[in-house]
N, C-alpha and C. Protein backbone atom coordinates (compact mmCIF):
# COMPACT_ATOMS: atom_id res chain seq x y z
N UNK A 1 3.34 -15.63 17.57
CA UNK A 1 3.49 -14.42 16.78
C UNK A 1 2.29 -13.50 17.02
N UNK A 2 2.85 -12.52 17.44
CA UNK A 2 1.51 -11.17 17.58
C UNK A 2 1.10 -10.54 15.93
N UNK A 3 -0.45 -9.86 16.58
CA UNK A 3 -0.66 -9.03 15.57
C UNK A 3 -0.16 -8.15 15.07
N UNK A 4 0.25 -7.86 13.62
CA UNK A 4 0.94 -6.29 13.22
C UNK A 4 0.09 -5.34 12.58
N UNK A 5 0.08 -4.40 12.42
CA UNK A 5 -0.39 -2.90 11.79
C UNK A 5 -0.19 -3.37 10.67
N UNK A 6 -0.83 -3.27 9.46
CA UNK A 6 -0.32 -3.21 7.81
C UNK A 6 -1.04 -2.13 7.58
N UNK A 7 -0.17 -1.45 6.12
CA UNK A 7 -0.97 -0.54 5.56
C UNK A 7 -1.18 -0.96 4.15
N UNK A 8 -2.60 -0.48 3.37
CA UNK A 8 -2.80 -0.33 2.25
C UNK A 8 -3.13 0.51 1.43
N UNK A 9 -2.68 0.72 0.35
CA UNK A 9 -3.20 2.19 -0.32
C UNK A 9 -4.04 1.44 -1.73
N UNK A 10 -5.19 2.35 -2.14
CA UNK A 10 -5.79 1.67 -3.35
C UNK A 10 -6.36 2.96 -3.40
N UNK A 11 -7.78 2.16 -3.94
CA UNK A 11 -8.97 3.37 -4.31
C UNK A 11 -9.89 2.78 -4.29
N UNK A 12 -11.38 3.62 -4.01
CA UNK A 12 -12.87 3.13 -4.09
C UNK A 12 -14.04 4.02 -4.51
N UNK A 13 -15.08 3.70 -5.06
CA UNK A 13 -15.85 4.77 -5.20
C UNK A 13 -16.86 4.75 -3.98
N UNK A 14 -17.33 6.13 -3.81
CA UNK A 14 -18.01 6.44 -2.14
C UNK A 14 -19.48 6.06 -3.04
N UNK A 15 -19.98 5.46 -1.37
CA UNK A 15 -21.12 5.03 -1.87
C UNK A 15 -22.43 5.17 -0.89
N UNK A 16 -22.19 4.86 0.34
CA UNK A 16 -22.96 5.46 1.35
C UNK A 16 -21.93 6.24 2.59
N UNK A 17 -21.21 7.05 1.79
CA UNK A 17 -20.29 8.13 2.74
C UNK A 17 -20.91 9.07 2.73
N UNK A 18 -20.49 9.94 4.11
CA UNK A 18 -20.93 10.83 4.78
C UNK A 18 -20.55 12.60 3.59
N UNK A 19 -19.33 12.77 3.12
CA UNK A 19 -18.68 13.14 2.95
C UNK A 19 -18.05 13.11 1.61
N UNK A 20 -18.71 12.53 0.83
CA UNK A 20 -18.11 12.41 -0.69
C UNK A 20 -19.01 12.27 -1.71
N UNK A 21 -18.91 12.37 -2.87
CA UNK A 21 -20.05 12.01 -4.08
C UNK A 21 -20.19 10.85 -4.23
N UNK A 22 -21.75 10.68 -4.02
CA UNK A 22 -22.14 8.91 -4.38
C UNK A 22 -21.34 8.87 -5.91
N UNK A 23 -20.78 7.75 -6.03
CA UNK A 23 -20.11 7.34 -7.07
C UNK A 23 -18.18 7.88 -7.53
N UNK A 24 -17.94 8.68 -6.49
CA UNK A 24 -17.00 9.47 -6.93
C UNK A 24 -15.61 8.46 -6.70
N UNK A 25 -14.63 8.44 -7.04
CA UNK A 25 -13.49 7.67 -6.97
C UNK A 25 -12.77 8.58 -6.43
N UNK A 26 -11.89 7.89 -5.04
CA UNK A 26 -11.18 8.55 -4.29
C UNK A 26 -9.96 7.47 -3.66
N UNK A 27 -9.10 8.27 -3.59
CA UNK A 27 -7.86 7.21 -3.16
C UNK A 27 -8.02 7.10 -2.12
N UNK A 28 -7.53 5.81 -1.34
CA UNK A 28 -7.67 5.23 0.15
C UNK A 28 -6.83 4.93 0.98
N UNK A 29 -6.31 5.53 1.74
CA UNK A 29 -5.13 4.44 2.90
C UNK A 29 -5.92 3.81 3.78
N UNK A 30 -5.68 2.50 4.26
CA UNK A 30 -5.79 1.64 5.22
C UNK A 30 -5.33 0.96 6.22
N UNK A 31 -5.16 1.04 7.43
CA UNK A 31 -4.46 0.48 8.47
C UNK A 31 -5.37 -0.52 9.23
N UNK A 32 -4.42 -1.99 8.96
CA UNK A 32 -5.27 -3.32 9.41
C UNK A 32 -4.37 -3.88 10.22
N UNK A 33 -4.72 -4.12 12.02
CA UNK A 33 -4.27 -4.74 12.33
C UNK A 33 -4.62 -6.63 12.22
N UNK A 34 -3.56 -7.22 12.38
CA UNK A 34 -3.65 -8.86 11.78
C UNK A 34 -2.55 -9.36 12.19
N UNK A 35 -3.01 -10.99 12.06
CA UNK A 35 -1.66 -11.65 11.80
C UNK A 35 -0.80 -11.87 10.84
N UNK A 36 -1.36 -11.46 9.52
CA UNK A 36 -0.78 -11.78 8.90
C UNK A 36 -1.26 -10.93 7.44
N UNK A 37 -0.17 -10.21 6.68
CA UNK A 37 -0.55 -9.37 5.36
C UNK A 37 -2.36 -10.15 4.93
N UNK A 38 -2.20 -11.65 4.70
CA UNK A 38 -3.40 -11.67 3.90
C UNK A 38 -4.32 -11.67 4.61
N UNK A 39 -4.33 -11.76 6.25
CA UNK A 39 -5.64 -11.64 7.16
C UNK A 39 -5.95 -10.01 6.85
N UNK A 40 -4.97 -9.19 6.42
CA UNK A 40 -4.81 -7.31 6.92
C UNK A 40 -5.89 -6.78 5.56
N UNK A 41 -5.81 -7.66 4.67
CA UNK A 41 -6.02 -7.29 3.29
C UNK A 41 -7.42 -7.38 3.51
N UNK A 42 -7.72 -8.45 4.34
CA UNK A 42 -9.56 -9.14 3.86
C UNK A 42 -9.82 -7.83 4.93
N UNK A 43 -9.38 -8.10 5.87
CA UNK A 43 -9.99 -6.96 7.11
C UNK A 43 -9.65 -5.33 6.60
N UNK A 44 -8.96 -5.10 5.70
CA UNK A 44 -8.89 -3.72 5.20
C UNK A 44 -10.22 -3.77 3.99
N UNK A 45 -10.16 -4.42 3.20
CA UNK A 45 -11.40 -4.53 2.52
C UNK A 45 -12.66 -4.10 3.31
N UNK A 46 -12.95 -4.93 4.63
CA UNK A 46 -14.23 -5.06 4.89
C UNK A 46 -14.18 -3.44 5.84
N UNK A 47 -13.35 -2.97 6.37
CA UNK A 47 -12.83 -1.89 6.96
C UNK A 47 -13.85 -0.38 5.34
N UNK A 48 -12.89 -0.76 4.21
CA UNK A 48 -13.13 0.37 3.45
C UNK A 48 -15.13 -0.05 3.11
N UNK A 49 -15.75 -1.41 3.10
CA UNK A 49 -17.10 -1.58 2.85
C UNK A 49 -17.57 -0.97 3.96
N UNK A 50 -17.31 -0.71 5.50
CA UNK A 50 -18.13 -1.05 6.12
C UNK A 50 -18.44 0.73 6.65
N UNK A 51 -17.22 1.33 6.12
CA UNK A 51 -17.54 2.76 5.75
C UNK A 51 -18.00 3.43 4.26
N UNK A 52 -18.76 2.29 3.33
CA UNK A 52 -19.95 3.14 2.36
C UNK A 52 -18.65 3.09 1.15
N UNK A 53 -17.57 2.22 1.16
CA UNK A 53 -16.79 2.27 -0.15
C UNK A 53 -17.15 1.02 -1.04
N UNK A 54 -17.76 0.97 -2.24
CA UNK A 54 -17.60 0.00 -3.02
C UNK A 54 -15.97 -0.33 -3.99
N UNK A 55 -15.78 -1.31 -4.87
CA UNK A 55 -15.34 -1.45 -6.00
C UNK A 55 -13.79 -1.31 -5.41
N UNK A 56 -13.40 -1.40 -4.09
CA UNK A 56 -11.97 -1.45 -3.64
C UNK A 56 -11.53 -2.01 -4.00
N UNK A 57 -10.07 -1.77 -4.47
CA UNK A 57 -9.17 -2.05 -4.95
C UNK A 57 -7.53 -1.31 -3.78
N UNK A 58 -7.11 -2.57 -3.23
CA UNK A 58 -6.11 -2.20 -2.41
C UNK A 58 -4.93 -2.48 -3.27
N UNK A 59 -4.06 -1.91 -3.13
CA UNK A 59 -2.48 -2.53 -3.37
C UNK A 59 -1.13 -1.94 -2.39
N UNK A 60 -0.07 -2.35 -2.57
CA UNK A 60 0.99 -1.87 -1.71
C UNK A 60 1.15 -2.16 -0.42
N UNK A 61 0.41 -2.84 -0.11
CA UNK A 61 0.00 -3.74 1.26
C UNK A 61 1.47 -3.90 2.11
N UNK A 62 1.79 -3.70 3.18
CA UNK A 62 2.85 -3.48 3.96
C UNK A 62 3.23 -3.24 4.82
N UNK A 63 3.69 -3.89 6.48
CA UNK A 63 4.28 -4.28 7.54
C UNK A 63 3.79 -2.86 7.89
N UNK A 64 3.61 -2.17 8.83
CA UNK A 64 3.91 -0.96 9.30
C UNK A 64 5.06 -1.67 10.70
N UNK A 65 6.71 -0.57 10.40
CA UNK A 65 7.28 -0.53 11.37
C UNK A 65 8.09 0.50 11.65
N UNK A 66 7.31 1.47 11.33
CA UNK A 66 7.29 3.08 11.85
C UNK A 66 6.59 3.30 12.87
N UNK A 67 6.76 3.97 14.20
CA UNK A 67 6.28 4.35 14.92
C UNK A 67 5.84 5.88 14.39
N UNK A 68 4.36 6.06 14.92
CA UNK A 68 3.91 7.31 14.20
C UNK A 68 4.53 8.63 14.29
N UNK A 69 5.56 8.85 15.27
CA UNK A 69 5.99 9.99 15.57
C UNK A 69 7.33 10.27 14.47
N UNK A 70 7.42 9.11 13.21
CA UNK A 70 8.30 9.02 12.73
C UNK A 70 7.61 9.27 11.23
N UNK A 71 6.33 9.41 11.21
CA UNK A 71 5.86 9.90 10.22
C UNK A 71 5.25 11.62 9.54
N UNK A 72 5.67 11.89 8.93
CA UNK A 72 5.63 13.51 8.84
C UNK A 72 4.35 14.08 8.83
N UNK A 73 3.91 13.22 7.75
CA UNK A 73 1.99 14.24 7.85
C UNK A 73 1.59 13.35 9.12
N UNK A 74 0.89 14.83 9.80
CA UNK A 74 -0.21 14.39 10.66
C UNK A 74 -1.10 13.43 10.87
N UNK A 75 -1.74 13.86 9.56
CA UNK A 75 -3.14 12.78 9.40
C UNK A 75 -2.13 11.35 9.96
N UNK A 76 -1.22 10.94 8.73
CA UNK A 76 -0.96 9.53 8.51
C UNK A 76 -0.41 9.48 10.30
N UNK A 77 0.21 10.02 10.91
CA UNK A 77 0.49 9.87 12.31
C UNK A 77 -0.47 9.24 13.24
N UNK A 78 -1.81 10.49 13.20
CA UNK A 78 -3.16 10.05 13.62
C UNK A 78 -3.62 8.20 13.18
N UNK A 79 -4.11 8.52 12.06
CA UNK A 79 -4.28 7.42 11.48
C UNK A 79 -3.67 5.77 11.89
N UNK A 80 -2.05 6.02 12.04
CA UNK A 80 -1.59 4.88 12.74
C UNK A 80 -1.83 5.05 13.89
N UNK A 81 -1.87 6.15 14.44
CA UNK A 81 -2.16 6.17 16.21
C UNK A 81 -3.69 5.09 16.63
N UNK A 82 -4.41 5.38 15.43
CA UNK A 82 -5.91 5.38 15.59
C UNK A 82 -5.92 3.85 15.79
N UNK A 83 -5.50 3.57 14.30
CA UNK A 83 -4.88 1.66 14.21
C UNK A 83 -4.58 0.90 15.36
N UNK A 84 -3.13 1.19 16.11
CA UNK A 84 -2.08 0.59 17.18
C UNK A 84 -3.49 0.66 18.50
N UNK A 85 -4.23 1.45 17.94
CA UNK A 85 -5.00 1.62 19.95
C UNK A 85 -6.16 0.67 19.38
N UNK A 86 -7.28 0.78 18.31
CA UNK A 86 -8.35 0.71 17.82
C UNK A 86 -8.06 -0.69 17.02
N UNK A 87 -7.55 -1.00 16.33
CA UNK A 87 -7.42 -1.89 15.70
C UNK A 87 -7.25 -1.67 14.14
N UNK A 88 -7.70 -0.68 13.62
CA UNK A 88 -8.00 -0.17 12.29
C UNK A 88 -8.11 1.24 12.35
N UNK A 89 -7.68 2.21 10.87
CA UNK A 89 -8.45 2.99 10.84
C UNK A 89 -8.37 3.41 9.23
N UNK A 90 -8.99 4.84 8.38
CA UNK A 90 -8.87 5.08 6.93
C UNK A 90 -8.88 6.57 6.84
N UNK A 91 -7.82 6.73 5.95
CA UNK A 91 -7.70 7.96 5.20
C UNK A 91 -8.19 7.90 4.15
N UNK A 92 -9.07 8.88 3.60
CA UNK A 92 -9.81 9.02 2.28
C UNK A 92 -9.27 10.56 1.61
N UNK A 93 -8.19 10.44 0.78
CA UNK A 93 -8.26 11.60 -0.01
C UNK A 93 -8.77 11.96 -0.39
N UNK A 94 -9.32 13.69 -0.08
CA UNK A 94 -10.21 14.33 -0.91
C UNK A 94 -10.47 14.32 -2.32
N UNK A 95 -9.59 14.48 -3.17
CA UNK A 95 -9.33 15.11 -4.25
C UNK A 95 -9.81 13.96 -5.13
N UNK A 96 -11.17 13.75 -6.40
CA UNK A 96 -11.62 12.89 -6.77
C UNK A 96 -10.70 12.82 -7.51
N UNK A 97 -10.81 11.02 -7.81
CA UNK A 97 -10.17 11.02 -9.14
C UNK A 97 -10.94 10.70 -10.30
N UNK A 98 -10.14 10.86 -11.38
CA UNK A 98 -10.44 10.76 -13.07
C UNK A 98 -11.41 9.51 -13.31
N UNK A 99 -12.15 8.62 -13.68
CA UNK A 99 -13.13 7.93 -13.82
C UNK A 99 -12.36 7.08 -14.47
N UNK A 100 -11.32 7.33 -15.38
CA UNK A 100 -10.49 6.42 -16.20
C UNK A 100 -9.29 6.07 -14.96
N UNK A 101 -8.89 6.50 -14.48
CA UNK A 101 -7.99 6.58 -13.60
C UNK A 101 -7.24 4.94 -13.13
């Protein structure tokens, strides 16, 4: 059995990012390639730490078997493109969220 693409969506607060407020909570997509959902999960975790996110929290975790040209936004196109060649990659929504959130 080969490796697959998974995706995850959660949230984290930025912490040594380039690009966001230390502390700010921002939603996350993640693309982990693996063998298997729970290998995709640990390696999406260490994926969102190893770009300056604490306090992750993934959920929705799931097969990718869309080819990107089948996905409408750009970014997320990119993003899997980035994955399938690279091994990984992350979307960080701008837009902070609520602290209670």
């Amino acid at each position: 059995m080969g490796d697959s693409i998974y995706a995850f969506k959660g949230e984290g607060v930025a912490w040594q990012t380039l690009n966001y407020r230390q502390g700010a909570r921002h939603t996350l997509m993640v693309f982990a390639r693996a063998r298997s959902i729970a290998d995709a999960e640990k390696f999406a975790h260490q994926i969102a730490a190893d770009n300056g996110w604490l306090h992750v929290d993934l959920h929705n975790g799931a097969e990718v078997t869309a080819q990107p040209y089948e996905l409408e936004e750009q970014y997320l196109r990119d993003a899997l493109e980035d994955a399938i060649q690279f091994g990984s990659s992350m979307v960080t929504y701008e837009k902070e969220l609520p602290s209670d959130a």
